[in-house]
N, C-alpha and C. Protein backbone atom coordinates (compact mmCIF):
# COMPACT_ATOMS: atom_id res chain seq x y z
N UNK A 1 106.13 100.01 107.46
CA UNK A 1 105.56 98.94 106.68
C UNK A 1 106.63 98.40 105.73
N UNK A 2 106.89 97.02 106.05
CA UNK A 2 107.85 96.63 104.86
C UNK A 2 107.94 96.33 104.08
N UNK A 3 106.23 96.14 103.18
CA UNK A 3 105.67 94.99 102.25
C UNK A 3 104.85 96.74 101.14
N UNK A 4 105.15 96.31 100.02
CA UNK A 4 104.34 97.57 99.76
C UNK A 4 103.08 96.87 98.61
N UNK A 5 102.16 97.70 98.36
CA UNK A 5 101.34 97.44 97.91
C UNK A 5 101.32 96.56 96.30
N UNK A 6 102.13 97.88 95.72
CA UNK A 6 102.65 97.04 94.27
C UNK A 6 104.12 96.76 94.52
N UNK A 7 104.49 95.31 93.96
CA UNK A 7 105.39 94.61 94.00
C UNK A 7 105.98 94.69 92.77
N UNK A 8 107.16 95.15 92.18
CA UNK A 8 107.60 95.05 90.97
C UNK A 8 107.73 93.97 90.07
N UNK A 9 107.73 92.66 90.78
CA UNK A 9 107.90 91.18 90.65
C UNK A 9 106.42 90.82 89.74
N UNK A 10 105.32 91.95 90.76
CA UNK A 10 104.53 91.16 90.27
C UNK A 10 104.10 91.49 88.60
N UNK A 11 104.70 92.31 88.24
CA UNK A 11 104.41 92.72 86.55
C UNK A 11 104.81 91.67 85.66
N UNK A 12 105.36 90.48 86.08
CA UNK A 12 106.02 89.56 85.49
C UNK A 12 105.10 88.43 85.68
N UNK A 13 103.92 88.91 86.39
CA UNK A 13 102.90 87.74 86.95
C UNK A 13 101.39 88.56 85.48
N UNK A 14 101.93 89.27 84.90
CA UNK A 14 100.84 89.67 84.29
C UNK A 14 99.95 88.62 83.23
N UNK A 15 100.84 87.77 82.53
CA UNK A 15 100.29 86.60 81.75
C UNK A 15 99.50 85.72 82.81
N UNK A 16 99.36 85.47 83.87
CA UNK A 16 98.56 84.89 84.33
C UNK A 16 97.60 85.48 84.76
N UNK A 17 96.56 86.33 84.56
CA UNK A 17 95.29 86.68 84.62
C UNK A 17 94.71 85.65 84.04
N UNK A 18 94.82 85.41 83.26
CA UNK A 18 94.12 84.51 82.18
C UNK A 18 93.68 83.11 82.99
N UNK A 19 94.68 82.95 84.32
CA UNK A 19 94.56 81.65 85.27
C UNK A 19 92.94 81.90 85.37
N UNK A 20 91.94 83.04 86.27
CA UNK A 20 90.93 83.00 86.46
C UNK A 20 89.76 82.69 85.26
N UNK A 21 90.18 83.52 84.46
CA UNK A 21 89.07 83.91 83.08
C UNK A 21 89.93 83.49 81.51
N UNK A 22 90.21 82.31 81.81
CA UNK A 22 91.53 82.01 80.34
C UNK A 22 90.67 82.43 78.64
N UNK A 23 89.31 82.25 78.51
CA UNK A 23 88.37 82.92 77.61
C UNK A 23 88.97 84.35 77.41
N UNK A 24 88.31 85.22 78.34
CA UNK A 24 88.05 86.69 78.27
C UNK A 24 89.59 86.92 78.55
N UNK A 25 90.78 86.47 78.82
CA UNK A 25 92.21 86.78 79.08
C UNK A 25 92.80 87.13 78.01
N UNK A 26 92.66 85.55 77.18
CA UNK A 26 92.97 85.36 76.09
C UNK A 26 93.31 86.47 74.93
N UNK A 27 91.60 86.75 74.79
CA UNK A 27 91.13 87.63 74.02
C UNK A 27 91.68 88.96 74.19
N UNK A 28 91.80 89.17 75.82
CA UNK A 28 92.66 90.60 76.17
C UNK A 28 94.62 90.86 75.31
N UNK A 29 94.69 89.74 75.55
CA UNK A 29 95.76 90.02 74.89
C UNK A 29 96.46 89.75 73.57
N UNK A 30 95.41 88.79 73.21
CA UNK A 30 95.04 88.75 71.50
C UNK A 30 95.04 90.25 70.82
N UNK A 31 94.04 90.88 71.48
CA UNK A 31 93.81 92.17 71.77
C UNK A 31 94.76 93.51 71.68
N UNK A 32 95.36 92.75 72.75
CA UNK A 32 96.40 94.13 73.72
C UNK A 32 97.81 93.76 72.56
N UNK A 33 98.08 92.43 71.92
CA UNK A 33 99.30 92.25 70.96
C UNK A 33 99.10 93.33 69.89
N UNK A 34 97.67 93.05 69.39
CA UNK A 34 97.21 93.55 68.08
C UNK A 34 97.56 95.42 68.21
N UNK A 35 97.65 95.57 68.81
CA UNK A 35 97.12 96.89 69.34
C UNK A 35 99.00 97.77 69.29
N UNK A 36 99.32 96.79 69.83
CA UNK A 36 100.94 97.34 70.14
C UNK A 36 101.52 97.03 68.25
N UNK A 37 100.86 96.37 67.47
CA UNK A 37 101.98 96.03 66.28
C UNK A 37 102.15 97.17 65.22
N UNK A 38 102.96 97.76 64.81
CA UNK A 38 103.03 98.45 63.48
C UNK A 38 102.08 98.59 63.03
N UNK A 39 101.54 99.59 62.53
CA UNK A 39 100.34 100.13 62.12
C UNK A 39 100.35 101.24 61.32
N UNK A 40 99.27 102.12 61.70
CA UNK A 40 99.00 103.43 61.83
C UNK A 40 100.27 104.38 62.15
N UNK A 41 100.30 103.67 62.87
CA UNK A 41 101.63 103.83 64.10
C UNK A 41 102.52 103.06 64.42
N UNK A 42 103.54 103.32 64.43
CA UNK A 42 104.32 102.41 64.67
C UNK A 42 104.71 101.77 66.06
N UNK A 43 105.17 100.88 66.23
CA UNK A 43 105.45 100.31 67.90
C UNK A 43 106.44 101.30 68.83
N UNK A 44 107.28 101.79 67.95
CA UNK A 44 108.11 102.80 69.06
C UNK A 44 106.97 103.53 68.82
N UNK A 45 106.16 104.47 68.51
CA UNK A 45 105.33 105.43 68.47
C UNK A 45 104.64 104.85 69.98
N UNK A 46 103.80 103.98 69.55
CA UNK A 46 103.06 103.63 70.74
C UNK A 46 103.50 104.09 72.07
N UNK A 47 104.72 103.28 71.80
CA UNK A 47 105.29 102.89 73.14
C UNK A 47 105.62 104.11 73.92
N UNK A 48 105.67 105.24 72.96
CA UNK A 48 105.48 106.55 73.95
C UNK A 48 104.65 106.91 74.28
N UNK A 49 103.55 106.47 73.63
CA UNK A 49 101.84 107.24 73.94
C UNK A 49 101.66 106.37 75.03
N UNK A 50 102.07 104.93 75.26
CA UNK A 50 101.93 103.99 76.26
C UNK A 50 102.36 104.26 77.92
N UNK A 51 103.77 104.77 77.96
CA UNK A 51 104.36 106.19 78.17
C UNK A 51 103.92 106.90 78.85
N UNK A 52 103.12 107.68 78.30
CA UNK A 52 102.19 108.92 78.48
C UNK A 52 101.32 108.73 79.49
N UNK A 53 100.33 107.63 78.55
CA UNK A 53 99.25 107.50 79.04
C UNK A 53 99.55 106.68 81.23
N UNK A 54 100.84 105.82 80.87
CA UNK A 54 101.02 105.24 81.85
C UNK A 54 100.81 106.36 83.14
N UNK A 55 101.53 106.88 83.24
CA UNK A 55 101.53 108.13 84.23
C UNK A 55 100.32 108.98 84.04
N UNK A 56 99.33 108.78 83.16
CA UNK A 56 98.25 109.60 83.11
C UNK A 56 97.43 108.54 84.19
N UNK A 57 97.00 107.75 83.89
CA UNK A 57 96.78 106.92 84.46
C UNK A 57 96.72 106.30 86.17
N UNK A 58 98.63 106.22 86.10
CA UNK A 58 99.11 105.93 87.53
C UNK A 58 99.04 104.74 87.58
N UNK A 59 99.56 103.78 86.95
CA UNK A 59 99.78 102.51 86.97
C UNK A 59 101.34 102.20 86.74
N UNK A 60 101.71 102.11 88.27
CA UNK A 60 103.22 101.62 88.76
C UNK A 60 103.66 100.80 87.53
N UNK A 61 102.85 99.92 87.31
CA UNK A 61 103.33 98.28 86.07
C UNK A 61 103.93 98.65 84.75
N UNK A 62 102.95 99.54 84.60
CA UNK A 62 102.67 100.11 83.15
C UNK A 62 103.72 101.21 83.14
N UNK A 63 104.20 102.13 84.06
CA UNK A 63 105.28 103.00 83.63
C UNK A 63 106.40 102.08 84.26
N UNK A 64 106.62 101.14 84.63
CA UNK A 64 107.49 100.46 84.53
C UNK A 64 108.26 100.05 83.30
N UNK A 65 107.14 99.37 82.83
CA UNK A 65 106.84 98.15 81.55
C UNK A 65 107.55 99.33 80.16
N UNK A 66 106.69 100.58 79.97
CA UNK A 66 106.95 101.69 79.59
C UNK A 66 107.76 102.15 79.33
N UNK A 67 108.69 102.73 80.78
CA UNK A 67 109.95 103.31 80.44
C UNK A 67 110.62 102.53 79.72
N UNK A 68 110.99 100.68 80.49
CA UNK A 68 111.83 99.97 79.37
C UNK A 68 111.77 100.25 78.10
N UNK A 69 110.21 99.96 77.70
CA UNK A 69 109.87 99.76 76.46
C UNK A 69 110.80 100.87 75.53
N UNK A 70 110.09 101.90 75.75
CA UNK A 70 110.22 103.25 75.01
C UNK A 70 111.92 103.58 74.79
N UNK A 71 112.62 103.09 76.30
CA UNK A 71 113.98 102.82 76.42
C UNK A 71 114.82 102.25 75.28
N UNK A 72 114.39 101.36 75.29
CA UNK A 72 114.71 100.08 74.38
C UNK A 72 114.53 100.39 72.94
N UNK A 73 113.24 101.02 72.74
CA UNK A 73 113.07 101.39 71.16
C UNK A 73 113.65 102.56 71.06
N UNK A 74 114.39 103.46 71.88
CA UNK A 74 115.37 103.98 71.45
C UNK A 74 115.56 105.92 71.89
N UNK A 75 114.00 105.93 72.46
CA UNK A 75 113.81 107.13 72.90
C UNK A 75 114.69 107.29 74.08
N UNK A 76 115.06 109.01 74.04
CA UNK A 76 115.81 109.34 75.02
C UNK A 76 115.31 109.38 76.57
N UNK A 77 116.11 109.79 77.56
CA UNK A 77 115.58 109.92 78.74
C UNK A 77 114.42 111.62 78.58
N UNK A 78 115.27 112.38 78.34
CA UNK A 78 114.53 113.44 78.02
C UNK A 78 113.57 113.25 76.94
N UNK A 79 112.92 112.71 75.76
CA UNK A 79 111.81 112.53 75.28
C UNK A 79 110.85 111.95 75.71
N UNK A 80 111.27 110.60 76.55
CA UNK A 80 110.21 109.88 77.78
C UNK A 80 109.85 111.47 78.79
N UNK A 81 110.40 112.48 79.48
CA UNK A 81 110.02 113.22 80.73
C UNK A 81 109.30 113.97 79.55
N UNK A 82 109.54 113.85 78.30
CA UNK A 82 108.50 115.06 78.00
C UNK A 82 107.32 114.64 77.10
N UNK A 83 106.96 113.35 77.29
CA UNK A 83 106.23 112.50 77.19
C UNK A 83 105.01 112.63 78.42
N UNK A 84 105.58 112.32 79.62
CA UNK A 84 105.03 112.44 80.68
C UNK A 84 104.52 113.65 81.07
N UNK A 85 105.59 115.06 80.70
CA UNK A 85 104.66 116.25 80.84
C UNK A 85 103.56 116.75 79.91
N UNK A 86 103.78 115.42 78.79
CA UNK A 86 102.80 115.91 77.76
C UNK A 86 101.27 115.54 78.88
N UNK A 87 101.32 114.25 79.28
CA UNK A 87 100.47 113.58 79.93
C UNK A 87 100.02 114.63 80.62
N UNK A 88 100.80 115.51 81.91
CA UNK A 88 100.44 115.87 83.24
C UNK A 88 99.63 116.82 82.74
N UNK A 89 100.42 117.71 81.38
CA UNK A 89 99.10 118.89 81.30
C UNK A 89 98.26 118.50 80.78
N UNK A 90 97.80 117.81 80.05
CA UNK A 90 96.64 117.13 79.43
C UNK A 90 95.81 116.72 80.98
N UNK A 91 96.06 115.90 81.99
CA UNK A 91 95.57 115.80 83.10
C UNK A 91 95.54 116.67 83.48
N UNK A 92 96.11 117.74 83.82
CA UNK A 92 96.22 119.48 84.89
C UNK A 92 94.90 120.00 83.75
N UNK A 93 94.98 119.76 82.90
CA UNK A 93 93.91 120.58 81.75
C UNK A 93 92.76 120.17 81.75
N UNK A 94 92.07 118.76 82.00
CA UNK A 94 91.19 118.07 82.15
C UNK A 94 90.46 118.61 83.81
N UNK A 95 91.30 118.69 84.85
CA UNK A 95 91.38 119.16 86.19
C UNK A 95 90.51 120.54 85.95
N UNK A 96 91.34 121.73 85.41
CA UNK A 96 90.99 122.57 85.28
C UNK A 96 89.91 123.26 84.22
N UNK A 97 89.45 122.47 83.30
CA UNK A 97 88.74 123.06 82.22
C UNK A 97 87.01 122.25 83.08
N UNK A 98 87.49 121.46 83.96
CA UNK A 98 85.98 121.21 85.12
C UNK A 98 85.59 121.97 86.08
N UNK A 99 86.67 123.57 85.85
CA UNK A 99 86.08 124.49 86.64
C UNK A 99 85.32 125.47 85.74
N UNK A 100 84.89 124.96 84.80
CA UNK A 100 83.76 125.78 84.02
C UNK A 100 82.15 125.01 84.94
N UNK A 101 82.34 123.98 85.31
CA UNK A 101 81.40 123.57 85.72
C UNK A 101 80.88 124.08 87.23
N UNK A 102 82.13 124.39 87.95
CA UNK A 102 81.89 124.99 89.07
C UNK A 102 81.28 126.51 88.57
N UNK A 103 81.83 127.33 87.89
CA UNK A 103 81.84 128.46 87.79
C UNK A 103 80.05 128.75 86.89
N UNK A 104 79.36 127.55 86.43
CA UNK A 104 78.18 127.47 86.01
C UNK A 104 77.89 127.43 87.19
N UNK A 105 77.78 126.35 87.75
CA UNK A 105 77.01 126.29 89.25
C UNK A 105 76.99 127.21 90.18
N UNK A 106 78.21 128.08 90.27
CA UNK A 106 78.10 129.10 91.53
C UNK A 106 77.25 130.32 90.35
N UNK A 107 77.21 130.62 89.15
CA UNK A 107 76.62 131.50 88.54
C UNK A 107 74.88 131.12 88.71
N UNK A 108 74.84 129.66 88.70
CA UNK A 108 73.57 129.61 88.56
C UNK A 108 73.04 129.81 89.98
N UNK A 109 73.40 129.14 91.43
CA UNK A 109 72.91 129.30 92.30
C UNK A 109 72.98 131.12 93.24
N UNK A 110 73.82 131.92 92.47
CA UNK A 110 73.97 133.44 92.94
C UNK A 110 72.90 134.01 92.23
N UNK A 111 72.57 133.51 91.63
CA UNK A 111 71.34 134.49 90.81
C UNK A 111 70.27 134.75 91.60
């Protein structure tokens, strides 16, 4: 197959959502600006939790968009991978703390 599903090109097509729904677009990234600015937190801060979350997630765009970002504001290569393993066990942990639910169910149906 020579065409793949996500296109890297197309992350650069992201401002045009708004073509379908320019209302509810709008607002998304009225939104999504507000969200990234100095705060609480600061924007390099984010941009690692952004990071994180990207690969928690699994959105090709977003750990794209990401690595630059986080790149750029200055984090290392090694603080981004341990960013991401922060992510995986938090996911591996989420995975596994839903085998309390199995382990109810096989308790309840052995009885």
């Amino acid at each position: 197959m020579s065409q793949h599903y996500y296109e890297a090109a197309d992350l650069n097509k992201f401002g045009k959502i708004t073509d379908f729904q320019k209302v509810v677009g709008d607002k998304f990234f009225n939104w999504y600006s507000e969200v990234f600015k100095d705060s609480a937190l600061s924007a390099k801060e984010k941009s690692l939790i952004a990071l994180a979350v990207a690969h928690a997630v699994q959105c090709p765009y977003c750990i794209d968009a990401y690595s630059t970002d986080a790149f750029e504001k200055g984090y290392s290569p090694a603080q981004m991978m341990e960013a991401v393993h922060v992510a995986a066990a938090i996911r591996g942990g989420a995975s596994m703390v839903h085998g309390v639910q199995m382990m109810n169910k096989v308790n309840e149906i052995s009885m």
